[in-house]
N, C-alpha and C. Protein backbone atom coordinates (compact mmCIF):
# COMPACT_ATOMS: atom_id res chain seq x y z
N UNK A 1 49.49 53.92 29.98
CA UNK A 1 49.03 52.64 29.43
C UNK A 1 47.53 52.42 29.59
N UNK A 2 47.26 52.74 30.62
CA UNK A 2 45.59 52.61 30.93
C UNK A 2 44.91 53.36 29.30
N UNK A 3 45.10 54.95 29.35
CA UNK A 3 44.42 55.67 29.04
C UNK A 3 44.49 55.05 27.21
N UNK A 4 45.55 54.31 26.80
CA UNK A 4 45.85 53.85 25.84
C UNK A 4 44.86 52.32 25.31
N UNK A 5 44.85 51.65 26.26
CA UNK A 5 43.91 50.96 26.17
C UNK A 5 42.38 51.18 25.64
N UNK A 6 42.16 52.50 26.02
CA UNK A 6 40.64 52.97 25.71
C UNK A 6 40.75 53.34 24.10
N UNK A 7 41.67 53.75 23.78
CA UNK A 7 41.74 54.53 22.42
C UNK A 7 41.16 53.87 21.40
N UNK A 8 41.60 52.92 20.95
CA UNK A 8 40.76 52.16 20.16
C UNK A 8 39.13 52.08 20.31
N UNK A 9 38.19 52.26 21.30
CA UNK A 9 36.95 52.17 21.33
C UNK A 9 36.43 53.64 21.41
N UNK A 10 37.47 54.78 21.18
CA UNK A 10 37.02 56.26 21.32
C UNK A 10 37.42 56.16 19.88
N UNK A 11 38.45 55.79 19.35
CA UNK A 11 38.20 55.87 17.75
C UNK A 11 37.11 55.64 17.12
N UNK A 12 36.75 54.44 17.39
CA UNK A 12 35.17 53.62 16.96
C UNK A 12 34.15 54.37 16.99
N UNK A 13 34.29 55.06 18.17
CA UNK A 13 32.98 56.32 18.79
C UNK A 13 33.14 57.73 17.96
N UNK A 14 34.41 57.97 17.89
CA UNK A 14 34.37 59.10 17.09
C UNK A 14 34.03 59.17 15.76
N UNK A 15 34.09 57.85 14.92
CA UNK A 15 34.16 57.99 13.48
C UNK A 15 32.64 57.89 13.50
N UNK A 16 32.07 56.66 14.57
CA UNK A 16 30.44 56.75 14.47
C UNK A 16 29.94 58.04 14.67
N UNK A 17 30.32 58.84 15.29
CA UNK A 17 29.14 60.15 15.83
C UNK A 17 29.84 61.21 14.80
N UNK A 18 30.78 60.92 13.97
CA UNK A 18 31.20 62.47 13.26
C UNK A 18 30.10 62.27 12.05
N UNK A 19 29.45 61.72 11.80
CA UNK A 19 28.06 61.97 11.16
C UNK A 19 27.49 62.88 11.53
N UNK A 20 27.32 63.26 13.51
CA UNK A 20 26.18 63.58 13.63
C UNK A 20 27.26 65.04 14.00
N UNK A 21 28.01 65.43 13.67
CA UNK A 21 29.03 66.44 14.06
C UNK A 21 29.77 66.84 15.54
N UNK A 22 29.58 65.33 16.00
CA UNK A 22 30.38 65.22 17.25
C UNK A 22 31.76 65.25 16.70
N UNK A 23 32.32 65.67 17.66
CA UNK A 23 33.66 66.05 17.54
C UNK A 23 34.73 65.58 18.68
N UNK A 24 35.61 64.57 19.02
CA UNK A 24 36.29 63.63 19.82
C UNK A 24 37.76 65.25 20.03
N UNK A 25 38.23 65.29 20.82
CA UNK A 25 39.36 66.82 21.60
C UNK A 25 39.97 65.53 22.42
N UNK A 26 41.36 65.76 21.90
CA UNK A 26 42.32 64.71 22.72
C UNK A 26 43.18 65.93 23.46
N UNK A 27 43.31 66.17 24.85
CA UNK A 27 43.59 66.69 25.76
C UNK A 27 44.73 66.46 26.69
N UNK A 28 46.17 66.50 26.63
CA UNK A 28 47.12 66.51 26.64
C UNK A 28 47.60 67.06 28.09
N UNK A 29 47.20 66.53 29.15
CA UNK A 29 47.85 67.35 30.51
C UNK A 29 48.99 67.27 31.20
N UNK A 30 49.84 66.33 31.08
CA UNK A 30 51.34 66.43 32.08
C UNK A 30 51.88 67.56 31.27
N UNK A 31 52.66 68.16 31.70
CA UNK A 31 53.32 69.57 31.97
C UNK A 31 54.49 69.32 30.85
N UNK A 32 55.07 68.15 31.36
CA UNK A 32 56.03 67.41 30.62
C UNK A 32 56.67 67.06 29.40
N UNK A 33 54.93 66.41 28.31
CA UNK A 33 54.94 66.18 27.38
C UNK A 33 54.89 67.28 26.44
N UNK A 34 55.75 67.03 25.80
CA UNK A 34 56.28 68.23 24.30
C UNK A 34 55.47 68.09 23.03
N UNK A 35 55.19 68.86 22.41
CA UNK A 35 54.58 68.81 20.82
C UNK A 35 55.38 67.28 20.03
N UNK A 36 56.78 67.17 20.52
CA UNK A 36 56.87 65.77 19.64
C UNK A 36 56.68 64.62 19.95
N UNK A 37 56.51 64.70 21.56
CA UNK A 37 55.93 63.60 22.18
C UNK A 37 54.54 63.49 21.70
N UNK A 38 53.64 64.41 21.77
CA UNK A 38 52.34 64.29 21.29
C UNK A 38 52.46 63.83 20.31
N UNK A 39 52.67 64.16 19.26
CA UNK A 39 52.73 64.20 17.73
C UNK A 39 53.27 62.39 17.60
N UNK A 40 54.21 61.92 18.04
CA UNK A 40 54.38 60.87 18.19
C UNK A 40 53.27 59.99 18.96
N UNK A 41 52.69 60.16 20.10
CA UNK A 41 51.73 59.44 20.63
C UNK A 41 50.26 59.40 19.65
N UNK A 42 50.13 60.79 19.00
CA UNK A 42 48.53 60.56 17.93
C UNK A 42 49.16 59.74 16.69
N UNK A 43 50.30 59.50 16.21
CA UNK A 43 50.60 58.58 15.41
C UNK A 43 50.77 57.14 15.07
N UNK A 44 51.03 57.13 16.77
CA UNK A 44 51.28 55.60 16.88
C UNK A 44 49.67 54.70 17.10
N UNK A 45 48.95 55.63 18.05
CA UNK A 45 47.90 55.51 18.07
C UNK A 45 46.78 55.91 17.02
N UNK A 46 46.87 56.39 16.09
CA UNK A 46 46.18 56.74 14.83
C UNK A 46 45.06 57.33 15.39
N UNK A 47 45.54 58.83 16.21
CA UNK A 47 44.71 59.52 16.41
C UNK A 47 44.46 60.57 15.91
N UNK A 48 42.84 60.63 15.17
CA UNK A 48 42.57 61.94 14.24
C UNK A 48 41.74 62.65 15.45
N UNK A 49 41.77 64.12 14.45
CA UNK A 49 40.68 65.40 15.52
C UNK A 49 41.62 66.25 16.15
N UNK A 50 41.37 66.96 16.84
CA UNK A 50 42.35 68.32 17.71
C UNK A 50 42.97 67.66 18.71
N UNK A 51 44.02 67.94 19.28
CA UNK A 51 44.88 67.93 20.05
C UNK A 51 45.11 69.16 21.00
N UNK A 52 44.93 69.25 22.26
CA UNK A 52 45.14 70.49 22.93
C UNK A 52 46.14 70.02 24.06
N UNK A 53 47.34 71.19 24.39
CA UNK A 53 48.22 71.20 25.33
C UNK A 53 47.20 71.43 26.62
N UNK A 54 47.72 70.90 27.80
CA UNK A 54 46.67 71.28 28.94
C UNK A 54 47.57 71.41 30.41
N UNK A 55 48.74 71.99 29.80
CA UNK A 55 50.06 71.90 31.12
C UNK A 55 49.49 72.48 32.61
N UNK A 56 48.85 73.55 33.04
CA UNK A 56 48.26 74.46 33.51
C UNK A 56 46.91 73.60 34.34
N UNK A 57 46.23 72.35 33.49
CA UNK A 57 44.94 72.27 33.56
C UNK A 57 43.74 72.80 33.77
N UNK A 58 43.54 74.08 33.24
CA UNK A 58 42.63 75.21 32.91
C UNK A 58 41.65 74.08 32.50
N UNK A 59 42.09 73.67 31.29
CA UNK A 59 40.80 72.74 30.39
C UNK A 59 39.93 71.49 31.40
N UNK A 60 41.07 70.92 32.50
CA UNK A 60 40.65 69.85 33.34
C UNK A 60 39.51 70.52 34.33
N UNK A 61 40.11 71.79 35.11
CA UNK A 61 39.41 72.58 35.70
C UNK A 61 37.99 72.92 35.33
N UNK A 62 38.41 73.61 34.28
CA UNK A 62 36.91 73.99 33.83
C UNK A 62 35.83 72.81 33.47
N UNK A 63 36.25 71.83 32.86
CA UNK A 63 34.84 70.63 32.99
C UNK A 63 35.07 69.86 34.05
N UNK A 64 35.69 69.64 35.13
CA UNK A 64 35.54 69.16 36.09
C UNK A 64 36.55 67.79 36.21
N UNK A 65 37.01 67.71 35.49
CA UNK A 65 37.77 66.38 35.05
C UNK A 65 38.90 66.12 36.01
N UNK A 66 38.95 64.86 36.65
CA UNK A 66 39.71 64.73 38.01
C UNK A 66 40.92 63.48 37.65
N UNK A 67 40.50 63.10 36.96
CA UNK A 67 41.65 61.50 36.84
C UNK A 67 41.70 61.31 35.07
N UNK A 68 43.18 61.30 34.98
CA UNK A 68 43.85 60.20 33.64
C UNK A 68 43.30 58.77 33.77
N UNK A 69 42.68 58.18 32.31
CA UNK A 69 42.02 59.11 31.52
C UNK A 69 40.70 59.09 32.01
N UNK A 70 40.13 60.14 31.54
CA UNK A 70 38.59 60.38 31.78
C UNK A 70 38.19 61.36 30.26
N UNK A 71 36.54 61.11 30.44
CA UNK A 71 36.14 61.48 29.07
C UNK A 71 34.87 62.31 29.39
N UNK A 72 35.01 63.62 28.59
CA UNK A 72 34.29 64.28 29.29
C UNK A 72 33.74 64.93 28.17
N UNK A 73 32.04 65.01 27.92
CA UNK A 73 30.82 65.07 27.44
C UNK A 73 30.72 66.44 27.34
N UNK A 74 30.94 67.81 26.18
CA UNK A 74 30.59 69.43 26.64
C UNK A 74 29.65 69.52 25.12
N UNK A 75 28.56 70.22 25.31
CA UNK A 75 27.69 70.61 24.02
C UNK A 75 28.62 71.55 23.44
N UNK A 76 28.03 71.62 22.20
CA UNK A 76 28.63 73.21 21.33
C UNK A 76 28.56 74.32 21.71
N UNK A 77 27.37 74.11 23.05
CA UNK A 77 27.36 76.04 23.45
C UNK A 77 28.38 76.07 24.39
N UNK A 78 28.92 74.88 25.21
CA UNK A 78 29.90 75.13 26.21
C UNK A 78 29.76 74.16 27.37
N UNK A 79 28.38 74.49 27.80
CA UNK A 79 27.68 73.71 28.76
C UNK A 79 28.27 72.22 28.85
């Protein structure tokens, strides 16, 4: 519910910066949640852009990301 609350003002942010070819990655980590759970949650929430499974949290790991939700800033080279 928290992380749901934000969505609406990351929509706002995403449609503003995809001008500048920012790109908004919705990141999917309990172990739990299934492709139709997702698929159902970016719908209800009218969420456009990629979707990544993150059961493992490889993706959390690697940018440093410690707490649901959090939003985390990576350039195009990686960095």
């Amino acid at each position: 519910p928290i992380a749901n609350r934000c969505l609406p003002e990351l929509r706002q942010l995403a449609a503003e910066f995809a001008t500048n070819g920012v790109r908004f990655l919705h990141i999917y980590a309990p172990p739990d949640e299934d492709d139709e759970a997702i698929r159902r949650h970016r719908r209800e929430f009218a969420l456009d852009g990629e979707a990544f499974r993150d059961p493992q949290h490889r993706l959390a790991e690697r940018f440093g990301a410690r707490t649901t939700p959090e939003v985390v800033a990576v350039a195009a080279d990686g960095s």
